[in-house]
Protein backbone atom coordinates (compact mmCIF):
# COMPACT_ATOMS: atom_id res chain seq x y z
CA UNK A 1 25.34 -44.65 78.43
CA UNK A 2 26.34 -47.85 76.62
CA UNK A 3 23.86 -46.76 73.55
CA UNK A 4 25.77 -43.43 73.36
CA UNK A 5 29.09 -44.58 72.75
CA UNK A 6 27.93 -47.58 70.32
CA UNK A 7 26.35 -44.71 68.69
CA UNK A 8 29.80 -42.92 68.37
CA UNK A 9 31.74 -45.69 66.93
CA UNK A 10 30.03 -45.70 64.21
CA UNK A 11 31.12 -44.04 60.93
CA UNK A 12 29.40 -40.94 59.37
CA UNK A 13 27.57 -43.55 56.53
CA UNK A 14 26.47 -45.59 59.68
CA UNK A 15 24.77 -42.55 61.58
CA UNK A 16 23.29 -41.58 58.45
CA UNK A 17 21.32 -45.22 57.83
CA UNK A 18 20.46 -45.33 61.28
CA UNK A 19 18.72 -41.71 61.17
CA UNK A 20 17.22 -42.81 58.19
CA UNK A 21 15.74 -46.00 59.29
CA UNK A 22 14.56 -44.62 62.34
CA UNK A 23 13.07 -41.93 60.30
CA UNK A 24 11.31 -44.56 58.20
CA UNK A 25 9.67 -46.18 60.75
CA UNK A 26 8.42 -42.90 62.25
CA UNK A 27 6.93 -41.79 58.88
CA UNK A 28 5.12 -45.64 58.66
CA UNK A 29 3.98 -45.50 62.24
CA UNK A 30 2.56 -41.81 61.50
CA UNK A 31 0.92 -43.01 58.21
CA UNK A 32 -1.04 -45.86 59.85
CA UNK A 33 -2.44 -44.30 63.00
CA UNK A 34 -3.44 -41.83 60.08
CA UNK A 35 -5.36 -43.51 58.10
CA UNK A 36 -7.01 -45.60 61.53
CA UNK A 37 -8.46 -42.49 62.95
CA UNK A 38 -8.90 -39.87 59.97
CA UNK A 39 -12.61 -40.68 59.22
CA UNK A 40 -12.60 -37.61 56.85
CA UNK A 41 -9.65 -38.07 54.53
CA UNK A 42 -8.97 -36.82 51.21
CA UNK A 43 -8.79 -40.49 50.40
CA UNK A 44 -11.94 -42.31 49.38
CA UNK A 45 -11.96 -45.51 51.00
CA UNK A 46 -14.67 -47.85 52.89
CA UNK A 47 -13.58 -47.91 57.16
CA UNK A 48 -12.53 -51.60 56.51
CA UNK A 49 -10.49 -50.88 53.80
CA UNK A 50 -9.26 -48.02 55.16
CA UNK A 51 -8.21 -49.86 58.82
CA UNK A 52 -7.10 -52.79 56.64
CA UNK A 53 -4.55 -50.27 55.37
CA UNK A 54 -3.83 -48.25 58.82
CA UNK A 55 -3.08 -51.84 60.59
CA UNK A 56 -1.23 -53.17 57.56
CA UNK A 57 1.30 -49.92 57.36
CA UNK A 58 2.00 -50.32 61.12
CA UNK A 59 2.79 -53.90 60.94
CA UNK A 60 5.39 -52.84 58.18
CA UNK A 61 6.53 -50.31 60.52
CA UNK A 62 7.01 -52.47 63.64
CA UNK A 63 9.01 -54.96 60.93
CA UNK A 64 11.20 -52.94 59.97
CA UNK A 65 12.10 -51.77 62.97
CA UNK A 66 12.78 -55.57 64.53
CA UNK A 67 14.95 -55.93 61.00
CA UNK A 68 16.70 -52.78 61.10
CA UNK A 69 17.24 -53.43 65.13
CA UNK A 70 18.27 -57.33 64.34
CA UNK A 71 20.90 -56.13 61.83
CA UNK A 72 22.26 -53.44 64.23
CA UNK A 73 22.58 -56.16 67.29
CA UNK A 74 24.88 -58.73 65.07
CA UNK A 75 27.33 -55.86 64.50
């Protein structure tokens, strides 16, 4: 209940960088468990390069969630 009516104070420009960063993270997550477990993707890369990438996308991901979620809690 609490997170609904922090989510209401905020101002229409708030809501909108909140959906977006949430979105953000969403798309990263997506992109990394992608490219760990599609063996036959369009992109031609070695499996170690290619989990390299997957692991290094969802490390971004998870970051900028603890930023975004750091920034929010100070407010």
């Amino acid at each position: 209940m609490n997170l609904i009516t922090y989510y209401k104070k905020k101002s229409l420009k708030e809501r909108f960088l909140l959906f977006i960063g949430i979105l953000f993270f969403l798309i990263y997550l997506t992109l990394g468990v992608v490219f760990l477990f599609w063996e036959s993707s369009p992109f031609n890369l070695q499996p170690k390069y290619r989990i390299a990438f997957g692991v290094l996308l969802i490390v971004y991901a998870i970051t900028r969630l603890l930023r975004f979620y750091n920034s929010n809690k100070e407010e």
